[in-house]
Protein backbone atom coordinates (compact mmCIF):
# COMPACT_ATOMS: atom_id res chain seq x y z
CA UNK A 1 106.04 114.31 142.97
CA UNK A 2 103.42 117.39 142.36
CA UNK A 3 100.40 116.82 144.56
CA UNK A 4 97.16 116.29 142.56
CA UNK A 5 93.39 117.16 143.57
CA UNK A 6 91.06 116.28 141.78
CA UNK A 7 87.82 118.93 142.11
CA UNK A 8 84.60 117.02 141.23
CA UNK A 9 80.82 116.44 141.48
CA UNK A 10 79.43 112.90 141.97
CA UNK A 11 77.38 113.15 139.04
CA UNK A 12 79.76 114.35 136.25
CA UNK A 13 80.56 112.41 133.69
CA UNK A 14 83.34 113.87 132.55
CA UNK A 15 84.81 113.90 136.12
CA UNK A 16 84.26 110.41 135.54
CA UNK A 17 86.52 110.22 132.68
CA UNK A 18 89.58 111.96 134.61
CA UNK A 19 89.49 109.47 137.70
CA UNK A 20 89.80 106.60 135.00
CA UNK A 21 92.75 107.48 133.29
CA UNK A 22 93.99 108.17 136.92
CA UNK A 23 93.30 105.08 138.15
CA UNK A 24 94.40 103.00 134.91
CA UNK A 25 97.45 105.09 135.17
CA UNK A 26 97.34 104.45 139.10
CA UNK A 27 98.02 107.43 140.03
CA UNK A 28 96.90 108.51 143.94
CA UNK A 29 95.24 111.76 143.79
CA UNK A 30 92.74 113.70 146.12
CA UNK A 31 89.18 114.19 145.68
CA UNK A 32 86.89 117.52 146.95
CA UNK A 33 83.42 117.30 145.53
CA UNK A 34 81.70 120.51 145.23
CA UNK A 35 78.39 121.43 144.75
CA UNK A 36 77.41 122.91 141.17
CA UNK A 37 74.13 124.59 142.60
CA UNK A 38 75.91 126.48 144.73
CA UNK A 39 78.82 126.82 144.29
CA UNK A 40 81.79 127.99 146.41
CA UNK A 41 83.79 131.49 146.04
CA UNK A 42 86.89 129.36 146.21
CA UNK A 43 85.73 127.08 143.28
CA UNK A 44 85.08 129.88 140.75
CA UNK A 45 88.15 131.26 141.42
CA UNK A 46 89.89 128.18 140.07
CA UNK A 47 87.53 127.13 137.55
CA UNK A 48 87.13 130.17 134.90
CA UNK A 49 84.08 128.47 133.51
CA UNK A 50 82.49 127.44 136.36
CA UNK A 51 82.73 123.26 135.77
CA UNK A 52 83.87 120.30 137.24
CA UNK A 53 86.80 118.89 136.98
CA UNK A 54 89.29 120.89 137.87
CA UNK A 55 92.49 119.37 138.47
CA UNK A 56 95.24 121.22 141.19
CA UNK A 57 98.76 120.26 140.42
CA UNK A 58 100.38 121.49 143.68
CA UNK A 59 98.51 125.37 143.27
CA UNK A 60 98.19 125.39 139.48
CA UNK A 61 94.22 124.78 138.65
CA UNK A 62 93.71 122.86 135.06
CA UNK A 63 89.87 122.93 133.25
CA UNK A 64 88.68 121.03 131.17
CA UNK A 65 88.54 117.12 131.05
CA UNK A 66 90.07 116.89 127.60
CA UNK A 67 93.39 119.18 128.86
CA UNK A 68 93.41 117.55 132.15
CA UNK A 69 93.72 114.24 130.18
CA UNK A 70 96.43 115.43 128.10
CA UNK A 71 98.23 116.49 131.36
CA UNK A 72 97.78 113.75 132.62
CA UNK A 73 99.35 111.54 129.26
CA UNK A 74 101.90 113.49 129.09
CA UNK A 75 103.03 113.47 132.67
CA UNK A 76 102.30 109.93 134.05
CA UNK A 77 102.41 106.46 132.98
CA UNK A 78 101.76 104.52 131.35
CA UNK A 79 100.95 106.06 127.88
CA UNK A 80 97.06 105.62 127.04
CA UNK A 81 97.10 107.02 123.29
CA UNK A 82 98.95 105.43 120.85
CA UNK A 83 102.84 106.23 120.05
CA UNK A 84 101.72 106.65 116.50
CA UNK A 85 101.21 110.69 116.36
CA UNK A 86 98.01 109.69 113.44
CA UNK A 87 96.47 107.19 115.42
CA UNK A 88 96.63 109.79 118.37
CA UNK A 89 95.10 112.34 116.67
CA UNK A 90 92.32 110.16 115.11
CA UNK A 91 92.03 109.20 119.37
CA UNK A 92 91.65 112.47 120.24
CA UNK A 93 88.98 113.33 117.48
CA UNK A 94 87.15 110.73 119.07
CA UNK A 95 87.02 111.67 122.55
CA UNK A 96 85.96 115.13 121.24
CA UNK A 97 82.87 112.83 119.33
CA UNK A 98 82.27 111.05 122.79
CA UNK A 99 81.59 114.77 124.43
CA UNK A 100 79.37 115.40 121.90
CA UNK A 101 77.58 112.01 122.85
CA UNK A 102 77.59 113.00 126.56
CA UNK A 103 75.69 116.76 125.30
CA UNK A 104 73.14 114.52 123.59
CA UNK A 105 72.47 112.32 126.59
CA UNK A 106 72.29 115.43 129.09
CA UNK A 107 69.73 116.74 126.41
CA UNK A 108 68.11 112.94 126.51
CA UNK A 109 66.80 113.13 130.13
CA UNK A 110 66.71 116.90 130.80
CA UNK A 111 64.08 117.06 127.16
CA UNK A 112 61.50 119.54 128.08
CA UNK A 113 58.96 117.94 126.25
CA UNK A 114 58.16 114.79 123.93
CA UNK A 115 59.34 116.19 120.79
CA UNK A 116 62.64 117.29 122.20
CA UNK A 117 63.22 114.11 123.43
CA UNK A 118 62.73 112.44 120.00
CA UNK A 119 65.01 114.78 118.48
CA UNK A 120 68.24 113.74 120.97
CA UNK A 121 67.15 110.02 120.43
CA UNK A 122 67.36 110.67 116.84
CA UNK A 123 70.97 112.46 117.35
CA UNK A 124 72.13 110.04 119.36
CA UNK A 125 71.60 107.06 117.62
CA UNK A 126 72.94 108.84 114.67
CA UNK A 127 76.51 109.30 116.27
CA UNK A 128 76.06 105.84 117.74
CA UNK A 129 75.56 104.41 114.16
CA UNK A 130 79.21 106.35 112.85
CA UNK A 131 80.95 105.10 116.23
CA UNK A 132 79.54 101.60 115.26
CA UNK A 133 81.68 101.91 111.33
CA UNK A 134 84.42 103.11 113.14
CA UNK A 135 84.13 99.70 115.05
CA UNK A 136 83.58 97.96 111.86
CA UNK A 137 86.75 99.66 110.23
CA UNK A 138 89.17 98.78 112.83
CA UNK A 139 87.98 95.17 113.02
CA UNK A 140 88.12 94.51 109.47
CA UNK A 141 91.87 95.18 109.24
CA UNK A 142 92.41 93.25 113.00
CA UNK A 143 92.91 89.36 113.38
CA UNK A 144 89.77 88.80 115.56
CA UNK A 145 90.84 87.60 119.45
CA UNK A 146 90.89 84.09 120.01
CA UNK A 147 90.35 82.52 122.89
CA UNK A 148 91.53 78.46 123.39
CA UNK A 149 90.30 76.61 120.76
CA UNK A 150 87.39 75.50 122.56
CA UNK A 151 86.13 78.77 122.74
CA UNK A 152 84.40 80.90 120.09
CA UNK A 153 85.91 84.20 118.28
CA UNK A 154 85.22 87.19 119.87
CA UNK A 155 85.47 90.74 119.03
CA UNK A 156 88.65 93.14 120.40
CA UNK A 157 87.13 94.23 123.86
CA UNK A 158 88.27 97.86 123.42
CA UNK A 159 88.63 100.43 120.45
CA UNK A 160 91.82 99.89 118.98
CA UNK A 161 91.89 95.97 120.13
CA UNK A 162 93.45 94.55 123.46
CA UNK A 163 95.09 98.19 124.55
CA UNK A 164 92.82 100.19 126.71
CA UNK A 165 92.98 103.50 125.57
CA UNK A 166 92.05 107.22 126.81
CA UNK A 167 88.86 107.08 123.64
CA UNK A 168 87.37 103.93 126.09
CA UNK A 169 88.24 105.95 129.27
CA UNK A 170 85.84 108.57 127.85
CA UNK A 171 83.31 106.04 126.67
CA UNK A 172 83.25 104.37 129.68
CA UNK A 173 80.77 107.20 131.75
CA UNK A 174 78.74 107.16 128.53
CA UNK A 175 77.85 103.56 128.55
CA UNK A 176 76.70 103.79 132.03
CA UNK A 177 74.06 105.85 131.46
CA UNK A 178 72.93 103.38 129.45
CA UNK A 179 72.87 100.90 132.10
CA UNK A 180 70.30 102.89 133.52
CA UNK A 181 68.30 103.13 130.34
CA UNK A 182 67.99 99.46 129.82
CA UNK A 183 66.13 99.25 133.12
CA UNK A 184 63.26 101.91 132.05
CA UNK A 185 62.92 101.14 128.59
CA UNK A 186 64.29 100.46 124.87
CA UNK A 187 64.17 103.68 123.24
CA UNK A 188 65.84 102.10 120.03
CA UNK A 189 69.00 103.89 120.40
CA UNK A 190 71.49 100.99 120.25
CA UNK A 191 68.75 98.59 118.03
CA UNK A 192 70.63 97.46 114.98
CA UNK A 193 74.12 98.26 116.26
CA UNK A 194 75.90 95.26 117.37
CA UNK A 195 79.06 96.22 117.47
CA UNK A 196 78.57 98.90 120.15
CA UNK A 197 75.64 97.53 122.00
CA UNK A 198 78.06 94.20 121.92
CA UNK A 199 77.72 92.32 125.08
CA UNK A 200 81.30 91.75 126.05
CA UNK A 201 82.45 95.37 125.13
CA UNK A 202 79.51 96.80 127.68
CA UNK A 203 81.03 94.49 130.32
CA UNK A 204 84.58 95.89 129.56
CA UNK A 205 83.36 99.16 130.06
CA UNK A 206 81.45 98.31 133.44
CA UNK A 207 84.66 97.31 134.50
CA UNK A 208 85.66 100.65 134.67
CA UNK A 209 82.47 101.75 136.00
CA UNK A 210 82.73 99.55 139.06
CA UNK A 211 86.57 100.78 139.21
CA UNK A 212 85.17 103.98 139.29
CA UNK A 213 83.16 103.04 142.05
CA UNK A 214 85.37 102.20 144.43
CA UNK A 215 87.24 105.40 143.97
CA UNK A 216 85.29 107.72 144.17
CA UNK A 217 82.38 107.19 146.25
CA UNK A 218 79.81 106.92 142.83
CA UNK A 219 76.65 104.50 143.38
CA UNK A 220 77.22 101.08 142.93
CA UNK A 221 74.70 100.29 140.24
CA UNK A 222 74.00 102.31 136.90
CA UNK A 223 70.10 102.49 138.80
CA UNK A 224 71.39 104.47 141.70
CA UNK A 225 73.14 106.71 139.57
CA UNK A 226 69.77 107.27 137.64
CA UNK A 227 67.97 107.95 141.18
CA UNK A 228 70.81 110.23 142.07
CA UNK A 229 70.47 112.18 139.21
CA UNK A 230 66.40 112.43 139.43
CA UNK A 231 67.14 114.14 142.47
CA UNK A 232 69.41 116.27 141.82
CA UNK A 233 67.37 118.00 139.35
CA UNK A 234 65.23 119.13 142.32
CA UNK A 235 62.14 120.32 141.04
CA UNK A 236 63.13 120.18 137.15
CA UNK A 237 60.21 119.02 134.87
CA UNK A 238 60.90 115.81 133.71
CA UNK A 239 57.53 115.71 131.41
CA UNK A 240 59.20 114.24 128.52
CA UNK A 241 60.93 111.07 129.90
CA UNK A 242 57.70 110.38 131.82
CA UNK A 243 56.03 110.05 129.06
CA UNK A 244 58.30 107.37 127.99
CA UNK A 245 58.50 106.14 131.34
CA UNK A 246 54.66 105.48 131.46
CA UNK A 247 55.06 103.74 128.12
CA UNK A 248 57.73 101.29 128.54
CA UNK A 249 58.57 101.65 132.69
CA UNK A 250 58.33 98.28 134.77
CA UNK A 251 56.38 97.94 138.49
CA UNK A 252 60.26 98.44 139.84
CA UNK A 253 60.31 101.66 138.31
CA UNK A 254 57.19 102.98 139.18
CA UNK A 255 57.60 102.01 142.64
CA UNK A 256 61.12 103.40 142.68
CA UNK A 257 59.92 107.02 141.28
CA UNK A 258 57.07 107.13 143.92
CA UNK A 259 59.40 107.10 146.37
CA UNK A 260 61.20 109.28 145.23
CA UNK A 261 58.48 111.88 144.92
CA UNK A 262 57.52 110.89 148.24
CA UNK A 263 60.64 112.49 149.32
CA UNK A 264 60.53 115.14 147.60
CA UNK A 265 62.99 114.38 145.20
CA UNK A 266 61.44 114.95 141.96
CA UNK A 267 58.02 116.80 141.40
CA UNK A 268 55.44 115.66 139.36
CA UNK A 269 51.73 116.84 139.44
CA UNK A 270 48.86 114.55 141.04
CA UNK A 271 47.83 114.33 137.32
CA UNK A 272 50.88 113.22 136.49
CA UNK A 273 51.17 110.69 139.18
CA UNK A 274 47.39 109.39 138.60
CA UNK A 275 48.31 109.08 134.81
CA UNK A 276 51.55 107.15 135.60
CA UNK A 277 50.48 104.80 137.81
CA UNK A 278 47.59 103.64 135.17
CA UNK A 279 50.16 103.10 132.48
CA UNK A 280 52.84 101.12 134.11
């Protein structure tokens, strides 16, 4: 069996993506994180663009989350996109949808100012709103799932139904960011969208995220993963979600960011700090 390593960072999403098909797959693999602000001679050498993940099979490097995926399908088992070569592609088109999603969100909390940030909320709940009809398609040609009799309908947990598939493996790192954004606010992104912002499909996805967890050393809530990646912007301007945050944070929040400033973490002017503290 060809040795796999899996080259990541702790933060990246679409590293994120590759360990769950690995682990739904279960698959044993290695993991070297590396660190994108500096980043090692030996790294760029196997990653042409400079991005995590990388996968080594035995000495050959693959790029790319999407390719490594499709390595991965076509390698290991059990299959995670459908036999049907239609439904597969129509799969495939959405994973490609769900790293346009993940762009938005990276453009969400790294906004330079208000205005940008209104424009990504705005594109975001836009491609939100056409993943919600796709929902509403699939379901309306599906027998709902039943549980006993006693029990009321409920929607199919994943996106084609009962079969986890590689489109929820990609979701799955999306949905946790917005675990994080329910605890500073409701920026209206989800509002209106049942289907996606359904209760029992966000737990279904969670399970993956605390999956995840265990393998690969990522925080164990959503809000250590949004204090992990506060810091790691270093001294990044964070003007625009601030903003927000001062409009819709809780004490928790607050409390949490000063501490994190305290350590250096993020930087925010006095003003900025004053201003904050009188809106939350």
């Amino acid at each position: 069996m060809t040795k796999l390593t899996l080259i990541s960072h702790k933060l990246c999403p679409y590293v994120q993506r590759a360990v769950i098909a690995l682990a739904e797959k279960g698959v044993p693999f290695e993991r070297i994180d590396v660190d994108l602000a500096s980043k090692p001679d030996w790294f760029l050498k196997i990653s042409p663009l400079g991005k995590t993940p990388v996968l080594l099979a035995g000495d050959t490097a693959i790029f790319e989350s999407a390719v490594i995926l499709e390595y991965l399908e076509d390698t290991q088992s059990p299959a995670l996109h459908p036999a049907d070569p239609l439904e597969g592609a129509e799969h495939r088109a959405w994973i490609e949808f769900g790293s346009a999603i993940l762009n938005d969100i990276a453009g969400l909390y790294g906004a330079p100012d208000e205005a940008s940030f209104t424009v990504k909320v705005t594109a975001l709940r836009t491609k939100f709103a056409r993943v919600e009809e796709r929902l509403a398609r699939f379901q309306a040609k599906s027998s709902p799932v039943r549980r006993p009799e006693s029990a009321p309908m409920q929607e199919p947990p994943w996106f084609d139904g009962e079969r986890f598939s590689l489109v929820d493996a990609v979701f799955g790192p999306v949905f946790r960011y917005f675990d994080a954004f329910d605890r500073i606010g409701d920026f209206g992104i989800l509002s209106d969208l049942p289907k996606v912002a359904a209760d029992l499909t966000r737990r279904q996805l969670r399970r993956q995220d605390q999956l995840l967890s265990l393998l690969t050393d990522q925080p164990q809530s959503a809000y250590e993963l949004a204090s992990q990646i506060w810091a790691e912007q270093g001294r990044r301007k964070w003007a625009a979600m601030h903003r927000h945050l001062r409009r819709n944070a809780v004490g928790t929040l607050a409390a949490h960011l000063e501490v994190l400033a305290e350590r250096g973490e993020i930087e925010r002017s006095e003003d900025d700090v004053v201003r904050f503290r009188r809106r939350c």
